[in-house]
C-alpha atoms as a PDB file:
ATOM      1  CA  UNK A   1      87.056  85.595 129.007  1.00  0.00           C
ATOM      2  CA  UNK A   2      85.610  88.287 131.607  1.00  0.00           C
ATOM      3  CA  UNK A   3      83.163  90.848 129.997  1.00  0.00           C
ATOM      4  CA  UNK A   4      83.088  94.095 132.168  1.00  0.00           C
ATOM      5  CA  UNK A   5      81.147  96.894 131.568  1.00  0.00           C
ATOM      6  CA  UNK A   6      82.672  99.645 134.210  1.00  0.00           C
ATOM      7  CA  UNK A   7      85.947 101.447 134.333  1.00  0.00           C
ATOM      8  CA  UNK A   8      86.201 100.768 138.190  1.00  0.00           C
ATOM      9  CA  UNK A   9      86.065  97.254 137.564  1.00  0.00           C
ATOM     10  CA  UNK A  10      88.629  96.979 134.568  1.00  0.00           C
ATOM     11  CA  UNK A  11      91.030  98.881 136.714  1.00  0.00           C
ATOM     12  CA  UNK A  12      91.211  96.132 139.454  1.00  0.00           C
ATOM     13  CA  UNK A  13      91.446  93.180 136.993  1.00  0.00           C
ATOM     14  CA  UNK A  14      93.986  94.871 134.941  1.00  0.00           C
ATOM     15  CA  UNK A  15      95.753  95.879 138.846  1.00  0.00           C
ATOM     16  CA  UNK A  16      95.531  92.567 139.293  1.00  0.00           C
ATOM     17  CA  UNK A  17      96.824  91.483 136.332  1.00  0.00           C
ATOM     18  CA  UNK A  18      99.932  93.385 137.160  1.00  0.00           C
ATOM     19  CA  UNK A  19     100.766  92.171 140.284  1.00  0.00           C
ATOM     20  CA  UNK A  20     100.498  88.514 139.213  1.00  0.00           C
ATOM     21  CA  UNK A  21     103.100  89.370 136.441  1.00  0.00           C
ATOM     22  CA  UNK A  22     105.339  91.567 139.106  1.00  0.00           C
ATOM     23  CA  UNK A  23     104.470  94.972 137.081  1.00  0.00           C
ATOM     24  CA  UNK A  24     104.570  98.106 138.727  1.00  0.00           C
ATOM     25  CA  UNK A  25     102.689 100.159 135.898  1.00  0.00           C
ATOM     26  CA  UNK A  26     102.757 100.917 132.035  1.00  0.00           C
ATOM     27  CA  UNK A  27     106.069 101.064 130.699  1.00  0.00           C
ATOM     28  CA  UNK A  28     108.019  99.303 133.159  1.00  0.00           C
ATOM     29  CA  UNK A  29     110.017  95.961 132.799  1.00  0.00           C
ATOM     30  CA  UNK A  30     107.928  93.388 130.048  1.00  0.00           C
ATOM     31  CA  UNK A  31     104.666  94.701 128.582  1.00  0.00           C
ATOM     32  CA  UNK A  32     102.031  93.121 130.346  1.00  0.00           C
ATOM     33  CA  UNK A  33      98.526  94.496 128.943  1.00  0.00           C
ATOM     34  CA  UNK A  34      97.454  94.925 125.619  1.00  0.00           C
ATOM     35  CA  UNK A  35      94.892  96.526 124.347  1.00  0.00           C
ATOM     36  CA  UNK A  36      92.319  96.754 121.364  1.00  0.00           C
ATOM     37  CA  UNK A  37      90.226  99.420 121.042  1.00  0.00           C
ATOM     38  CA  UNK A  38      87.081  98.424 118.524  1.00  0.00           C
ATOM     39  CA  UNK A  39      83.780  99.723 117.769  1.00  0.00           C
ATOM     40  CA  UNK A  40      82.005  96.524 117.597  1.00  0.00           C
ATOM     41  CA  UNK A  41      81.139  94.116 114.699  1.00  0.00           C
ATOM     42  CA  UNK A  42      83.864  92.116 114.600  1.00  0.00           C
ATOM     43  CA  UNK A  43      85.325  90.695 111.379  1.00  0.00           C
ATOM     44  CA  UNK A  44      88.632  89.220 110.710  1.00  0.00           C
ATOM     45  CA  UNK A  45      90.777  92.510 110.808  1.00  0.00           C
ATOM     46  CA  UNK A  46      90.097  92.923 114.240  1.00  0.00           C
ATOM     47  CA  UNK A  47      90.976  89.340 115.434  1.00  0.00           C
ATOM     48  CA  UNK A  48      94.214  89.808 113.117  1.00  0.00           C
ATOM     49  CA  UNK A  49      94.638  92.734 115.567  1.00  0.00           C
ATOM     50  CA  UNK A  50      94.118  90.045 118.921  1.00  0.00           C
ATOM     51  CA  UNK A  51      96.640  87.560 116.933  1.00  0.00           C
ATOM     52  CA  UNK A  52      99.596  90.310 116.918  1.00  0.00           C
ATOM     53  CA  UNK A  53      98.862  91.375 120.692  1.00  0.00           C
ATOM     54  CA  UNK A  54      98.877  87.901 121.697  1.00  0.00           C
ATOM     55  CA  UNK A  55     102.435  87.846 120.545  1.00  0.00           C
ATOM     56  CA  UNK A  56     103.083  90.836 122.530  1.00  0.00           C
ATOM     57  CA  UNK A  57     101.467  90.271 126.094  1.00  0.00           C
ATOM     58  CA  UNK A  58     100.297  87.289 128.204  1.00  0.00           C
ATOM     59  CA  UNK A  59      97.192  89.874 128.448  1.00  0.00           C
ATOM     60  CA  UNK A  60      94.676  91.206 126.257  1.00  0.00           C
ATOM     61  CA  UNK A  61      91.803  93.604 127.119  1.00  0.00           C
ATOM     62  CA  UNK A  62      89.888  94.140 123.596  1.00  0.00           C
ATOM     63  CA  UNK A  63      87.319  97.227 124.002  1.00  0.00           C
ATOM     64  CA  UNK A  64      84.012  97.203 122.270  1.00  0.00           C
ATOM     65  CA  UNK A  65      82.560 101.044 122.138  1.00  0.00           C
ATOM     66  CA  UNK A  66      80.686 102.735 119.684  1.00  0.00           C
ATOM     67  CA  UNK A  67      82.362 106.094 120.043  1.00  0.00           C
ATOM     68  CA  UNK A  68      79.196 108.846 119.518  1.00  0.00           C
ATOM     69  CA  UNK A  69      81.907 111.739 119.603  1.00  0.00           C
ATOM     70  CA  UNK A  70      83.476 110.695 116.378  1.00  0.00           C
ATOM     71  CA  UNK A  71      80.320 110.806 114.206  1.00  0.00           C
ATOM     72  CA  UNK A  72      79.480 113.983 112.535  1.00  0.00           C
ATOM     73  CA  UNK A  73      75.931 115.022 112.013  1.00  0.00           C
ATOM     74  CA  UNK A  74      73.592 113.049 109.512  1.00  0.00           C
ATOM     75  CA  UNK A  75      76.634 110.188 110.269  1.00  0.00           C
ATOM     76  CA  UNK A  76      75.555 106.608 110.895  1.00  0.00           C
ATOM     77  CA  UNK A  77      76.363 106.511 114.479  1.00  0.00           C
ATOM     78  CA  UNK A  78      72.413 104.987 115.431  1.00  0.00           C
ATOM     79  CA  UNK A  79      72.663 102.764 112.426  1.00  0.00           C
ATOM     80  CA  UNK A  80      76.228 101.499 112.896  1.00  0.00           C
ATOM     81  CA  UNK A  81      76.259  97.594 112.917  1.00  0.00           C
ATOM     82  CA  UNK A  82      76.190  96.067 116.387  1.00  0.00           C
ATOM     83  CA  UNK A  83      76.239  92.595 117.233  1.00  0.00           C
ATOM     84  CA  UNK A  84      77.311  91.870 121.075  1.00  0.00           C
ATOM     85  CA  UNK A  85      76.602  88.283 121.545  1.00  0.00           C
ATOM     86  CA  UNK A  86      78.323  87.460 118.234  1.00  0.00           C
ATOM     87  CA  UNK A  87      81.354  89.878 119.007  1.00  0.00           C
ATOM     88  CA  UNK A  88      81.822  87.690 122.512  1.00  0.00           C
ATOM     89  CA  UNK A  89      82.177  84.647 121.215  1.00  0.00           C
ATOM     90  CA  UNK A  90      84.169  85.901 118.554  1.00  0.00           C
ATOM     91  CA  UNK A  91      86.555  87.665 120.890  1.00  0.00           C
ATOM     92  CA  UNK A  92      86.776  84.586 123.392  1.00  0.00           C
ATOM     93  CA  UNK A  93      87.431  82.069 120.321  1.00  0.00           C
ATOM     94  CA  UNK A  94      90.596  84.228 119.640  1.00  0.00           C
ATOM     95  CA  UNK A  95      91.807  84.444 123.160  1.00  0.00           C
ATOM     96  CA  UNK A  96      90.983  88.111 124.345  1.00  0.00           C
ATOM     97  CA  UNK A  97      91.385  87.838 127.999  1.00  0.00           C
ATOM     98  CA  UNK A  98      88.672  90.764 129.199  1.00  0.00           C
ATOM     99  CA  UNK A  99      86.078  92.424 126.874  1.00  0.00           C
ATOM    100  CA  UNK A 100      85.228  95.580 127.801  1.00  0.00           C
ATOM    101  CA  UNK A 101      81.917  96.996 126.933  1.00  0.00           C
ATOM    102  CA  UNK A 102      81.182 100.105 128.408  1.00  0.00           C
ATOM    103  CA  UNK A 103      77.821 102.170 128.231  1.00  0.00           C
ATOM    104  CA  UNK A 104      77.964 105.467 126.623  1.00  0.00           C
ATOM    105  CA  UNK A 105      77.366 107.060 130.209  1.00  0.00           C
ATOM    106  CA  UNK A 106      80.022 105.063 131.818  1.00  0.00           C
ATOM    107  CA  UNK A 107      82.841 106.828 129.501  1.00  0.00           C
ATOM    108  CA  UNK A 108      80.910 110.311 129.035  1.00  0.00           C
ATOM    109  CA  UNK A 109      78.892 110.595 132.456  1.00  0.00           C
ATOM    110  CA  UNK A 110      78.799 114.503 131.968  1.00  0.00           C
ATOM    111  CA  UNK A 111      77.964 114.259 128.165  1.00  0.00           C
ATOM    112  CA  UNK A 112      80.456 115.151 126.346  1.00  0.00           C
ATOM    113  CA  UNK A 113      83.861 116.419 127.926  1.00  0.00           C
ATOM    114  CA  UNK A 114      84.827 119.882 128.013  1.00  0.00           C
ATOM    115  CA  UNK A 115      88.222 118.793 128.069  1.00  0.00           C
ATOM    116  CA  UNK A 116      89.545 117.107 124.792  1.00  0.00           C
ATOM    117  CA  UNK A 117      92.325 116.305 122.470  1.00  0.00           C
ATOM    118  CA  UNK A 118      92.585 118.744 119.860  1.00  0.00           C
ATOM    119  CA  UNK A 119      94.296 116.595 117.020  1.00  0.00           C
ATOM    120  CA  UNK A 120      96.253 119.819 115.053  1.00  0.00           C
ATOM    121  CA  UNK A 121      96.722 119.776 111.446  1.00  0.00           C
ATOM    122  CA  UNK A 122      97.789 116.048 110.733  1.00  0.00           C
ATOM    123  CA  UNK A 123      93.400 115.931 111.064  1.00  0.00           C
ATOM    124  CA  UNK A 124      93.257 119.508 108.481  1.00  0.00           C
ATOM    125  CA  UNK A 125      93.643 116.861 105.302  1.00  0.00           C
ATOM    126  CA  UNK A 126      91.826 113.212 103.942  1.00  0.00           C
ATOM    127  CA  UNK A 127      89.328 112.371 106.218  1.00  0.00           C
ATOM    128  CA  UNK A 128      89.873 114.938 108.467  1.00  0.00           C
ATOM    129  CA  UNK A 129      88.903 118.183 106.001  1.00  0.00           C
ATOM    130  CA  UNK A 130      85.267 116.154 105.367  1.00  0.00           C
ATOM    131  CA  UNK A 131      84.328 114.951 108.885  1.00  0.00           C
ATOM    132  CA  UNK A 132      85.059 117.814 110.900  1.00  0.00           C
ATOM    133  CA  UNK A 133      85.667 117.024 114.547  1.00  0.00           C
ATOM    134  CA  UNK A 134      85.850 113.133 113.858  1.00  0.00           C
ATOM    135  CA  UNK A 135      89.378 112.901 115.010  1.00  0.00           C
ATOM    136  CA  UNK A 136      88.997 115.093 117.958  1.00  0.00           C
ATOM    137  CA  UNK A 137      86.578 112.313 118.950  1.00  0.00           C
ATOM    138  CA  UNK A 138      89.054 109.403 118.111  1.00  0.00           C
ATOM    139  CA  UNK A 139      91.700 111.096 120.231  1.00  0.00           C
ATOM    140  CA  UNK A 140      89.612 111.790 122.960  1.00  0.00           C
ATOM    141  CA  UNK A 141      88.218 108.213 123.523  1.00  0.00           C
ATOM    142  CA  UNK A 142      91.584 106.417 122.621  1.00  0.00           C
ATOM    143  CA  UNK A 143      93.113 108.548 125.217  1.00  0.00           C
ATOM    144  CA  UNK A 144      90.579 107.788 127.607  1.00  0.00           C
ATOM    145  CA  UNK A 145      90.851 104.478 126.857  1.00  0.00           C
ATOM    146  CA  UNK A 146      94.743 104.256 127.263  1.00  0.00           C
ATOM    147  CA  UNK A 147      93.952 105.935 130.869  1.00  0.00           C
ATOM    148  CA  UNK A 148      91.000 103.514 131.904  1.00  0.00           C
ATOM    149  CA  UNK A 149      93.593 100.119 130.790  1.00  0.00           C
ATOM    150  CA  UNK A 150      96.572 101.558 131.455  1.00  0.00           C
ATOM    151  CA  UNK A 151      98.226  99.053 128.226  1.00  0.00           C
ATOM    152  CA  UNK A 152     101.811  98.606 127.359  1.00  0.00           C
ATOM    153  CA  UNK A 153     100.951  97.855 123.849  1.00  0.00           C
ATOM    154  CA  UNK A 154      97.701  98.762 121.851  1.00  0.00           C
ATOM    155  CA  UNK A 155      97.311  97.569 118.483  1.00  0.00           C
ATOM    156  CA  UNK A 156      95.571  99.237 115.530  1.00  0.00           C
ATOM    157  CA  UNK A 157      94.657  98.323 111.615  1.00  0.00           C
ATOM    158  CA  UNK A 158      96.634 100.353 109.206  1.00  0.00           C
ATOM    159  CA  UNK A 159      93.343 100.747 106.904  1.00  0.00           C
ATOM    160  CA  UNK A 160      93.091 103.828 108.806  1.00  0.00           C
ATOM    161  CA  UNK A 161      96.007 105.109 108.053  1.00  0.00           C
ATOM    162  CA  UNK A 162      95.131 108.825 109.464  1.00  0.00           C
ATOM    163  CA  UNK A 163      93.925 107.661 112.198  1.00  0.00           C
ATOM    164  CA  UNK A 164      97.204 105.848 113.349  1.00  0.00           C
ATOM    165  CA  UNK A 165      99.016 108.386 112.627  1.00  0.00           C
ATOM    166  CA  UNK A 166      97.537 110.766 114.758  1.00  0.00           C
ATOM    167  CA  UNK A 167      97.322 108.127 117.932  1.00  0.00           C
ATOM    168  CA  UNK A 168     100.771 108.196 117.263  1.00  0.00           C
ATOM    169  CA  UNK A 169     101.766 111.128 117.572  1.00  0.00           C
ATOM    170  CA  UNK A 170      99.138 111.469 120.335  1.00  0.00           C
ATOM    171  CA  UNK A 171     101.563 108.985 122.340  1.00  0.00           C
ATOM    172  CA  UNK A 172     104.367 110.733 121.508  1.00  0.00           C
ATOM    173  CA  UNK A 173     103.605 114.388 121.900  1.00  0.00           C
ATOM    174  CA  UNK A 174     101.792 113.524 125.287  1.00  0.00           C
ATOM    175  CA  UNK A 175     104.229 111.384 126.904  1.00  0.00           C
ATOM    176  CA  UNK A 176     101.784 107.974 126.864  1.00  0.00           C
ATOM    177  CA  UNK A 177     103.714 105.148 128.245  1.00  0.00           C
ATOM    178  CA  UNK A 178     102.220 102.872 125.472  1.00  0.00           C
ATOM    179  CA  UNK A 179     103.710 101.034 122.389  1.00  0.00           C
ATOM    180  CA  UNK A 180     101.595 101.758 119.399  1.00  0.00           C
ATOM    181  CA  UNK A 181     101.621  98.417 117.098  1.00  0.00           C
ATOM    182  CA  UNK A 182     100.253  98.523 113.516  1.00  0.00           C
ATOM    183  CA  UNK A 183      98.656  95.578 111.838  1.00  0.00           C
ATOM    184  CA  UNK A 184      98.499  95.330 107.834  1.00  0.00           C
ATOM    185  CA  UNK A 185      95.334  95.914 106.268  1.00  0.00           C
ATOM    186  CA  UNK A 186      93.500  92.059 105.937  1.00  0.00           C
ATOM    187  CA  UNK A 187      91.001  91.720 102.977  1.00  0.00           C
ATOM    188  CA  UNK A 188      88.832  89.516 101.546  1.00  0.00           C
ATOM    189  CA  UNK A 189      88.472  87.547  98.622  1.00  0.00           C
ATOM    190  CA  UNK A 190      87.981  90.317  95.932  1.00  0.00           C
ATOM    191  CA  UNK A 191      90.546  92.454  97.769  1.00  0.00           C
ATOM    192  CA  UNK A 192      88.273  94.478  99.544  1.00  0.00           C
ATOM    193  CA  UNK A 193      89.515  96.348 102.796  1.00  0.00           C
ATOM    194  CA  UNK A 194      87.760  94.115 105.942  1.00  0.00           C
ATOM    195  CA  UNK A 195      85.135  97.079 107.458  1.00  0.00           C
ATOM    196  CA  UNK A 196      82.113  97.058 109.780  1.00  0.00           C
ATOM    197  CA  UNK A 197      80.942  99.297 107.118  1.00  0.00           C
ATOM    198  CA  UNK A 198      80.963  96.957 104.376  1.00  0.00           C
ATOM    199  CA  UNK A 199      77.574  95.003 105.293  1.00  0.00           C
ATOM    200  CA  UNK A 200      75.654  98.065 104.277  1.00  0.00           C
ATOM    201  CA  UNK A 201      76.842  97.453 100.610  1.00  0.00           C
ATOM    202  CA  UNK A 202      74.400  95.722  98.154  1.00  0.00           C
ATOM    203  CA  UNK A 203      75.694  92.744  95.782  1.00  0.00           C
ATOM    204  CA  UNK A 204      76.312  95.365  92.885  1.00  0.00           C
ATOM    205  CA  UNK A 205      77.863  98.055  95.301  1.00  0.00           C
ATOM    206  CA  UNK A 206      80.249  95.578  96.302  1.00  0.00           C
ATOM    207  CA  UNK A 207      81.648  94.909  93.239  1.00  0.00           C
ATOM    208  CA  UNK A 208      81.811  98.647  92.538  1.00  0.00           C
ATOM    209  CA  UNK A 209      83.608  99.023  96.090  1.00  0.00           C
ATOM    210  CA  UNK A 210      86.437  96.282  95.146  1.00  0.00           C
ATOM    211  CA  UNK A 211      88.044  99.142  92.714  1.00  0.00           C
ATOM    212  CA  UNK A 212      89.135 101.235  95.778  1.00  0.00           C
ATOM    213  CA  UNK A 213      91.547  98.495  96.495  1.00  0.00           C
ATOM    214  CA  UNK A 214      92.275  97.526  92.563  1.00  0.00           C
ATOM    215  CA  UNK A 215      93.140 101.035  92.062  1.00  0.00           C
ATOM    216  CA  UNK A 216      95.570 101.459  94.304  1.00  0.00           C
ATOM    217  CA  UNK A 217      97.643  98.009  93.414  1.00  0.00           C
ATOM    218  CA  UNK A 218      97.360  99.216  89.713  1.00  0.00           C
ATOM    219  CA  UNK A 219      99.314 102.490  91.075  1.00  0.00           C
ATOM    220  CA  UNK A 220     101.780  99.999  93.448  1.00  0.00           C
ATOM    221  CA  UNK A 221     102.680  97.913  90.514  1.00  0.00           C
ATOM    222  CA  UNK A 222     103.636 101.325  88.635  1.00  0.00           C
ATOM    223  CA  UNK A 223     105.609 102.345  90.981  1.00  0.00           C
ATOM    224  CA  UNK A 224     107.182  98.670  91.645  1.00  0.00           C
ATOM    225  CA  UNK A 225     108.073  99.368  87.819  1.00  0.00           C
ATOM    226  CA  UNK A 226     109.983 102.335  88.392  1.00  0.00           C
ATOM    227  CA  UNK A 227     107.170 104.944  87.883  1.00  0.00           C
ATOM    228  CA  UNK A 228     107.466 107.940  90.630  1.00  0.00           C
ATOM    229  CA  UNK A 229     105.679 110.643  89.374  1.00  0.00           C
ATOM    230  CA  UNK A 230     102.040 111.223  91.715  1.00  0.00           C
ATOM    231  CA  UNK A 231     100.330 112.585  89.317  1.00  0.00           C
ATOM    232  CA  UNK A 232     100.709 109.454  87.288  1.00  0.00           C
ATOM    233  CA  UNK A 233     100.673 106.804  90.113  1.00  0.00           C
ATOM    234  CA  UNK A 234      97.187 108.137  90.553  1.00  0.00           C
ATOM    235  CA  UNK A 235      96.131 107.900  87.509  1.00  0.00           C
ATOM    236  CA  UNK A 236      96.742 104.907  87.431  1.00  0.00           C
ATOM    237  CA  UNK A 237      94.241 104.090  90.654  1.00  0.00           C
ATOM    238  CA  UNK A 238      91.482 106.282  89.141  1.00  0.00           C
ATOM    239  CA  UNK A 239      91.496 104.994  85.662  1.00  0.00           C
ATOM    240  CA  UNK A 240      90.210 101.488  87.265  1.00  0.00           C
ATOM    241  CA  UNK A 241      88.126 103.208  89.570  1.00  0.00           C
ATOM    242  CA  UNK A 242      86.400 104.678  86.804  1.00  0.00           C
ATOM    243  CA  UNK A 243      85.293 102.191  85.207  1.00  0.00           C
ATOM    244  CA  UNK A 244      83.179 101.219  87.814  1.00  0.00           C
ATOM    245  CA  UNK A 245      81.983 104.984  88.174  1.00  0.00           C
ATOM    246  CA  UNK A 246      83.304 105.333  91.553  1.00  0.00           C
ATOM    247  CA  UNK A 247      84.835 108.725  92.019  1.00  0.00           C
ATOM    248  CA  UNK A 248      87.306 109.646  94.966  1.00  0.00           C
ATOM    249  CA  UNK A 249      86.529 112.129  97.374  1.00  0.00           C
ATOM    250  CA  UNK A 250      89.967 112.311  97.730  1.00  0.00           C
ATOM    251  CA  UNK A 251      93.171 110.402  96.360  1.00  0.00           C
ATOM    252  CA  UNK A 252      96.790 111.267  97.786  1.00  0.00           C
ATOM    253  CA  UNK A 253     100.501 110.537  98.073  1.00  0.00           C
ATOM    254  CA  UNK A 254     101.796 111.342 101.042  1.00  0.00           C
ATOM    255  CA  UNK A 255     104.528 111.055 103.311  1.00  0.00           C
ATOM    256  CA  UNK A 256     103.890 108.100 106.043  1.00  0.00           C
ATOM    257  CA  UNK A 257     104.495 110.472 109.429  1.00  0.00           C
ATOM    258  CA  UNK A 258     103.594 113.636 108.443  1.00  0.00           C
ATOM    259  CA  UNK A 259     100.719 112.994 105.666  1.00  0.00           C
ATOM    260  CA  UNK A 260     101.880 116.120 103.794  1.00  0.00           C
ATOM    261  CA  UNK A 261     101.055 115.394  99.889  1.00  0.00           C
ATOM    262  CA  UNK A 262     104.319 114.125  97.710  1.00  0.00           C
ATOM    263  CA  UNK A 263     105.086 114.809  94.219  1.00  0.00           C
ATOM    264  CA  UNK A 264     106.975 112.028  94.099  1.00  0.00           C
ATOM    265  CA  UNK A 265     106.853 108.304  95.073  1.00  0.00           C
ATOM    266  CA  UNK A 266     109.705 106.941  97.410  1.00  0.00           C
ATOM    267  CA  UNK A 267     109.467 103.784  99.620  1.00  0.00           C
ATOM    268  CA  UNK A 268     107.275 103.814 102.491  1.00  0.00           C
ATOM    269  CA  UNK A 269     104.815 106.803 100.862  1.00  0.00           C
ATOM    270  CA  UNK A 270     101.201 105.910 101.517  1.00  0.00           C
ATOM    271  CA  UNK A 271      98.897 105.820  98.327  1.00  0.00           C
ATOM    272  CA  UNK A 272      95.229 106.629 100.714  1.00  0.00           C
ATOM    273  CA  UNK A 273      91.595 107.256  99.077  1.00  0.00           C
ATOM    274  CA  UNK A 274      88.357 107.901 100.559  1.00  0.00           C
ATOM    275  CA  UNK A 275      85.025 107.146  97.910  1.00  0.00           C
ATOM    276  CA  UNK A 276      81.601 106.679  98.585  1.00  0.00           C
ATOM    277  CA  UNK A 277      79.514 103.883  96.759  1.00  0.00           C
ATOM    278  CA  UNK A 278      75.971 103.808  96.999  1.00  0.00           C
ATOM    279  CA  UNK A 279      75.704 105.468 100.509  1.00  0.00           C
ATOM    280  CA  UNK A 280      78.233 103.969 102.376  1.00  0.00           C
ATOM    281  CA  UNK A 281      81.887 105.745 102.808  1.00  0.00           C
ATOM    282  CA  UNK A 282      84.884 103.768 102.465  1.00  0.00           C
ATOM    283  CA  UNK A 283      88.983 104.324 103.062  1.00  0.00           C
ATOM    284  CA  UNK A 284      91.592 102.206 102.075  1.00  0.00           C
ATOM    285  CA  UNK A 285      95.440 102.608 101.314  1.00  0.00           C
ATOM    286  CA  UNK A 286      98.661 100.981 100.378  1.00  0.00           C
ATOM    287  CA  UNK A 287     102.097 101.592 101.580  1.00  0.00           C
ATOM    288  CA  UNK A 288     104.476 101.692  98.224  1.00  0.00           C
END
């Protein structure tokens, strides 16, 4: 595995890449390149992430960048957990081909850009109406990123659910010539959605935390039993995550492409929630 830090230098590997394999560019003939964009602190939803592009392309470029532009103010972008010597072995072991690591100057060497991607109303609900501007940042660096690599295929978690649909539509709207792949949701033991975020819970937070995902299988095994109604399909999630005083800070059906809010339940509807135990802010969802 090659670690490279500038975009000049990822562009010829990834050039060269292409003319080994007889590709003339993004798009064309067999994907080629893969890519997986990460912040860092690597756990075992990103490799899962690595496993399904390896099935995809003989070559995987895994990016490690802390995104500044997506953090709000008072957000934990300084704190955010960072471990680059443990991340590298971790990506090598799994059989990412080029780690890029980039400086924050190296992808914003004006600051930050005048020019971005506005993401539109599909970022007006969930996590987008309480961190305003997050997923302007998101689109702008994934975009950047998808210029930088140039990938066939780039491969995202579906525990954030908003997100991929907006890089979707991103792709589509804009004419990207890359294949967006989505990865299910990998948890722990105790069911708990795999985060970076989840080493700033405490021992009792945690077991609070493991109620977002309890919730939301009590409301899948409702539905699985023929109940369709949202109102009661979410009751059914915030009953349990009551009773370990965990509160949503929001809770919604809604359809998978569009994210517009559903009174009732049909196959394929996304059950998402956002709550925040202790101080740390968690998503997770289920697709009914």
């Amino acid at each position: 595995m090659r670690t490279i830090t500038t975009i000049a230098e990822l562009r010829r590997e990834v050039a060269a890449v292409r003319e080994r394999h007889g590709s003339t560019g993004p798009g064309a003939g067999d994907p080629v390149v893969g890519l997986v964009p990460t912040m860092g602190y690597l756990h075992e939803g990103h490799l899962a992430l690595v496993d399904r592009i390896r099935e995809l392309v003989p070559f995987v470029v895994m990016s490690l960048f802390v995104n500044p532009t997506q953090f709000g103010e008072g957000e934990d972008f300084e704190a955010y957990p960072r471990d680059l010597s443990r991340d590298m072995e971790l990506a090598e072991q799994r059989g990412v081909h080029v780690l890029f690591t980039p400086s924050v100057a190296e992808v914003y060497p004006a600051g930050r850009p005048l020019v971005r991607v506005v993401p539109g109303p599909l970022a007006d609900v969930l996590c987008g109406a309480f961190r305003p501007g997050h997923f302007e940042g998101v689109l702008t660096v994934v975009a950047k990123l998808f210029g930088m690599t140039q990938p066939d295929v780039a491969v995202f978690g579906q525990k954030d659910y908003q997100q991929v649909a907006l890089i979707r539509r991103m792709a589509r709207d804009l004419d990207m010539p890359v294949r967006i792949e989505v990865v299910p949701t990998v948890r722990d033991y105790d069911g708990l959605a795999l985060s970076s975020r989840n080493a700033y819970l405490t021992e009792v937070e945690r077991v609070r935390a493991r109620t977002l995902s309890a919730g939301l299988f009590a409301a899948r095994a409702a539905f699985a039993e023929g109940e369709a109604a949202a109102d009661r399909l979410k009751g059914c999630a915030v009953i349990t995550m009551a009773e370990a005083a965990v509160n949503p800070e929001y809770l919604e059906l809604l359809d998978p492409d569009t994210l517009a809010p559903l009174a009732e339940a049909r196959a394929g509807a996304v059950l998402a929630v956002a709550a925040t135990v202790g101080a740390t802010r968690l998503i997770d969802n289920v697709i009914l």
